[in-house]
N, C-alpha and C. Protein backbone atom coordinates (compact mmCIF):
# COMPACT_ATOMS: atom_id res chain seq x y z
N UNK A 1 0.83 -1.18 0.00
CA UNK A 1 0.00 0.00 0.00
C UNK A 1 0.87 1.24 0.00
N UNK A 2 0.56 2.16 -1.00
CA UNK A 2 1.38 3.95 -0.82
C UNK A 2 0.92 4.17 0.49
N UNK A 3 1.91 5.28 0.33
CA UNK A 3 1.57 6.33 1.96
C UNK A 3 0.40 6.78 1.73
N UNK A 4 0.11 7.19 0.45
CA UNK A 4 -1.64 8.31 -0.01
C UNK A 4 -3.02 7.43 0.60
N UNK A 5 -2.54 5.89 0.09
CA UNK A 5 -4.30 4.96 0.31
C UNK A 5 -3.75 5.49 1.70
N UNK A 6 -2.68 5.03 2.65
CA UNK A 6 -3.06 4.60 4.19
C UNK A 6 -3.43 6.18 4.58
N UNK A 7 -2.64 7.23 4.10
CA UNK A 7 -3.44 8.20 4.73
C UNK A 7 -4.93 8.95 3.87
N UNK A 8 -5.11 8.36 3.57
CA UNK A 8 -6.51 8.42 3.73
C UNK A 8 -7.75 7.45 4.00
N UNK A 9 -6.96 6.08 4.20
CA UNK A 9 -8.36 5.57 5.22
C UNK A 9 -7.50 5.83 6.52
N UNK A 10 -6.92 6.63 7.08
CA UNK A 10 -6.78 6.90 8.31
C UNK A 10 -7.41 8.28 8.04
N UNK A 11 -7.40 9.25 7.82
CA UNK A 11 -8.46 10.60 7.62
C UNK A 11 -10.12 10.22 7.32
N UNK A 12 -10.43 8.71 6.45
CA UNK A 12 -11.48 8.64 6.35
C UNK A 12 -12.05 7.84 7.90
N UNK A 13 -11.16 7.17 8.63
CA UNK A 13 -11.35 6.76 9.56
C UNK A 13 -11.81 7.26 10.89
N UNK A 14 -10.86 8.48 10.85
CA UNK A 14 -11.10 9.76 11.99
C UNK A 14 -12.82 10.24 11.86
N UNK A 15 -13.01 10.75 10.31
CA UNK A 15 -13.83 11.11 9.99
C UNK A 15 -15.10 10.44 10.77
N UNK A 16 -14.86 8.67 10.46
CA UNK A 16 -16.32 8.50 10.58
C UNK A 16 -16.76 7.96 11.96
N UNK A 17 -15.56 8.39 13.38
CA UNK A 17 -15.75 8.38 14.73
C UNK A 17 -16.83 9.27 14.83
N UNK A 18 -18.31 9.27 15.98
CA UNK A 18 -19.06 9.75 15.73
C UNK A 18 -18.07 11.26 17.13
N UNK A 19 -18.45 12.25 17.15
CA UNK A 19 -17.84 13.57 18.02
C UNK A 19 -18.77 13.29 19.73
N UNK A 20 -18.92 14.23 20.34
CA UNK A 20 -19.90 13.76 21.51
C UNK A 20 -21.04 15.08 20.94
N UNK A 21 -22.00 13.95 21.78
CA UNK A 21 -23.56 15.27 21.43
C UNK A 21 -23.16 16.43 21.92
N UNK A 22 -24.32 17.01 21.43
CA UNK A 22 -24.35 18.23 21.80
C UNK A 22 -25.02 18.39 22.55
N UNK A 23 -24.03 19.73 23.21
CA UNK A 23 -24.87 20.41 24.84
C UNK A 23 -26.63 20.85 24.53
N UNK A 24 -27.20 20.75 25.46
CA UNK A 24 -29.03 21.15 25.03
C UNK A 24 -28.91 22.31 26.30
N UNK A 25 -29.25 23.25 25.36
CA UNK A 25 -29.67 24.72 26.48
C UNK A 25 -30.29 24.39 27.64
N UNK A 26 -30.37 25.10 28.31
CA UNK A 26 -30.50 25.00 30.08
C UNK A 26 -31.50 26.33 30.18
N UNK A 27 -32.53 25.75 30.14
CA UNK A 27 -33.48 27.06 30.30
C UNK A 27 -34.29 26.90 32.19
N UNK A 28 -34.12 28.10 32.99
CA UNK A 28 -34.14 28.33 34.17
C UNK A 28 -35.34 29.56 34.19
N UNK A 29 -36.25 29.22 35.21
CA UNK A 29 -37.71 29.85 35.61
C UNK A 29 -37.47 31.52 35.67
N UNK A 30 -36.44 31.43 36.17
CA UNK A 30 -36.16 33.01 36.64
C UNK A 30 -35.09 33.84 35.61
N UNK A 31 -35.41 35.24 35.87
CA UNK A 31 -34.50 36.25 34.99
C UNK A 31 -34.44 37.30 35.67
N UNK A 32 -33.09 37.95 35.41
CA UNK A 32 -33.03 39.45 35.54
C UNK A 32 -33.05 40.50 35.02
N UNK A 33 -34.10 41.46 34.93
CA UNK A 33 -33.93 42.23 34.07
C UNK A 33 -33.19 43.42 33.97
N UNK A 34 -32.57 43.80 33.36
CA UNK A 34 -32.00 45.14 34.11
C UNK A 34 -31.37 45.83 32.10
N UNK A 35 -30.29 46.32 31.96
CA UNK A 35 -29.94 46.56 30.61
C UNK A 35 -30.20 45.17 29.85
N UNK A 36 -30.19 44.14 30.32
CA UNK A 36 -30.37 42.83 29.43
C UNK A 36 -31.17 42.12 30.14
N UNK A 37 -31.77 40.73 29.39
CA UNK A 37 -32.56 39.90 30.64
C UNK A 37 -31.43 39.02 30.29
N UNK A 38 -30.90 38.22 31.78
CA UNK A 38 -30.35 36.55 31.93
C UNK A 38 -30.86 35.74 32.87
N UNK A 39 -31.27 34.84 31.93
CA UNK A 39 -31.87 33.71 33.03
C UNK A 39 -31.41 32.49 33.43
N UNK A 40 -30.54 33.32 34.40
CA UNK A 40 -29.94 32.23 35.07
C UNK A 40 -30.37 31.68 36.16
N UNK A 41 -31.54 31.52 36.90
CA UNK A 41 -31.90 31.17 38.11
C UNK A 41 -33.18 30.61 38.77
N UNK A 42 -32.76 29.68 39.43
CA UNK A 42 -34.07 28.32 39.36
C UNK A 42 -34.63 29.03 40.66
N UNK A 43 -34.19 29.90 41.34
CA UNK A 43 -35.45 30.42 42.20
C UNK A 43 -35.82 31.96 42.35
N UNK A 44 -36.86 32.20 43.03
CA UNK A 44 -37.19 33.64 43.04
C UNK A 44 -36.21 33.94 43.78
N UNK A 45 -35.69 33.99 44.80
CA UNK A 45 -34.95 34.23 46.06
C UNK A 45 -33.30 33.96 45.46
N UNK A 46 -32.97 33.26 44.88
CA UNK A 46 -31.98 33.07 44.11
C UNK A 46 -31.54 34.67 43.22
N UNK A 47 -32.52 34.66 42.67
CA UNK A 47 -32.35 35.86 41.21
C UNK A 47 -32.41 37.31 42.27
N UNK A 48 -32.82 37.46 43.20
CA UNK A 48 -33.00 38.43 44.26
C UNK A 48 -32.10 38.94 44.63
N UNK A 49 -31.35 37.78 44.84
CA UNK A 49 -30.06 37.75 45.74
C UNK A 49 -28.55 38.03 44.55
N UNK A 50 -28.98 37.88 43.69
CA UNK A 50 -28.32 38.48 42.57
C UNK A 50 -28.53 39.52 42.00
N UNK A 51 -29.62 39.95 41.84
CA UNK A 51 -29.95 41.51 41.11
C UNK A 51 -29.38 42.88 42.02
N UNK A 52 -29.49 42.51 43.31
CA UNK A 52 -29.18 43.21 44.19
C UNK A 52 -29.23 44.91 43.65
N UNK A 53 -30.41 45.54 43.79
CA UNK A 53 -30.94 46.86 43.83
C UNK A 53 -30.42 47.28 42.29
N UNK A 54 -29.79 46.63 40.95
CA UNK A 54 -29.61 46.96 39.86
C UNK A 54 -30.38 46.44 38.48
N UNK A 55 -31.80 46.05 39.33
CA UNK A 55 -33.06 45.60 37.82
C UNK A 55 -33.99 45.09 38.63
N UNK A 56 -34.44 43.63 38.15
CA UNK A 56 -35.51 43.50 39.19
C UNK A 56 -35.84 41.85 38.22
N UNK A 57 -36.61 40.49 38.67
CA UNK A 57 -36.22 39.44 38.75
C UNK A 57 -37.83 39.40 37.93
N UNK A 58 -38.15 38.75 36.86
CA UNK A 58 -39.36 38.15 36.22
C UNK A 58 -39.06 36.92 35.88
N UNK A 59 -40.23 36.29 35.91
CA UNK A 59 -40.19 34.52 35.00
C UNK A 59 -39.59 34.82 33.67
N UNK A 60 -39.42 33.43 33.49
CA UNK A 60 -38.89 33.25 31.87
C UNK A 60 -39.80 32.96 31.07
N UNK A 61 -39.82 33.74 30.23
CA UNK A 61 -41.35 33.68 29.45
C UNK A 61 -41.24 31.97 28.48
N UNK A 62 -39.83 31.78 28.51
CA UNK A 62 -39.60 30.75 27.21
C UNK A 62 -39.37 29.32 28.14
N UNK A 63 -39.22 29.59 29.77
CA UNK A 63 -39.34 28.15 30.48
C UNK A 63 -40.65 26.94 30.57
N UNK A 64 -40.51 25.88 30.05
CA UNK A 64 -40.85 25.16 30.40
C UNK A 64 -40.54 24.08 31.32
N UNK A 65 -41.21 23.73 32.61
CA UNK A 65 -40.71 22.59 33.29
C UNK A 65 -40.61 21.54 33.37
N UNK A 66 -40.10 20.49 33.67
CA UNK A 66 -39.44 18.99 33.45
C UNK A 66 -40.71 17.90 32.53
N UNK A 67 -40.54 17.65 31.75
CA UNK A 67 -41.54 16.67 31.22
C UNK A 67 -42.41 17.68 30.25
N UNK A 68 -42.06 18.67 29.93
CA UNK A 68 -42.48 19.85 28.72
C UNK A 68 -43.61 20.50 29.03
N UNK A 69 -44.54 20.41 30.48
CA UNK A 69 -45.63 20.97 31.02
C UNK A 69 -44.89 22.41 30.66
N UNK A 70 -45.81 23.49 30.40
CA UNK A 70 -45.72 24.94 30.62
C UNK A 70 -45.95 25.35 32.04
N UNK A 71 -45.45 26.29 32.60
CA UNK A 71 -45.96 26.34 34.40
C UNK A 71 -46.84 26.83 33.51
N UNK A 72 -47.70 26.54 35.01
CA UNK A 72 -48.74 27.30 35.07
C UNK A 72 -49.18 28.95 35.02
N UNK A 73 -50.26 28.84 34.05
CA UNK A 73 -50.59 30.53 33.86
C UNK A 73 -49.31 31.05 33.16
N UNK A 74 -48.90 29.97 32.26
CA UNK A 74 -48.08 30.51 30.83
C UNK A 74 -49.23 30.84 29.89
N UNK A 75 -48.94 31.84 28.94
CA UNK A 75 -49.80 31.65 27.93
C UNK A 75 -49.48 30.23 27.04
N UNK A 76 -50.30 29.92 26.52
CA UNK A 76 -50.34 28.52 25.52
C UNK A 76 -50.34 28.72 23.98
């Protein structure tokens, strides 16, 4: 065998290792609003304790909770 076939079923080889999945967004109940919203935070008291007197803490309009229920008194 040339050097060319082996390097390329070793490049076609690499190739067809599958990579690892991909990360799935992390969407969290709570946000801060202030110049931007981030919602980083799974409790009211949590996001509170972070905003600290510079915005002020709302639900995440785009959270859904575990098993794809909408909380409650989302719009639908």
């Amino acid at each position: 065998m040339s050097l060319r076939y082996l390097m390329a079923a070793a490049i076609l080889a690499v190739a067809a290792v599958p990579g690892p999945a991909l990360a799935q967004a992390q969407a969290y109940p709570w946000c801060t609003q202030g110049s931007a919203i981030h919602c980083y935070y799974m409790s009211l008291q949590q996001c509170e304790e972070t905003v600290n007197f510079r915005g002020f803490c709302i639900r995440n309009p785009d959270y859904q909770a575990q098993g794809g229920r909408a909380r409650p008194g989302a719009p639908q």
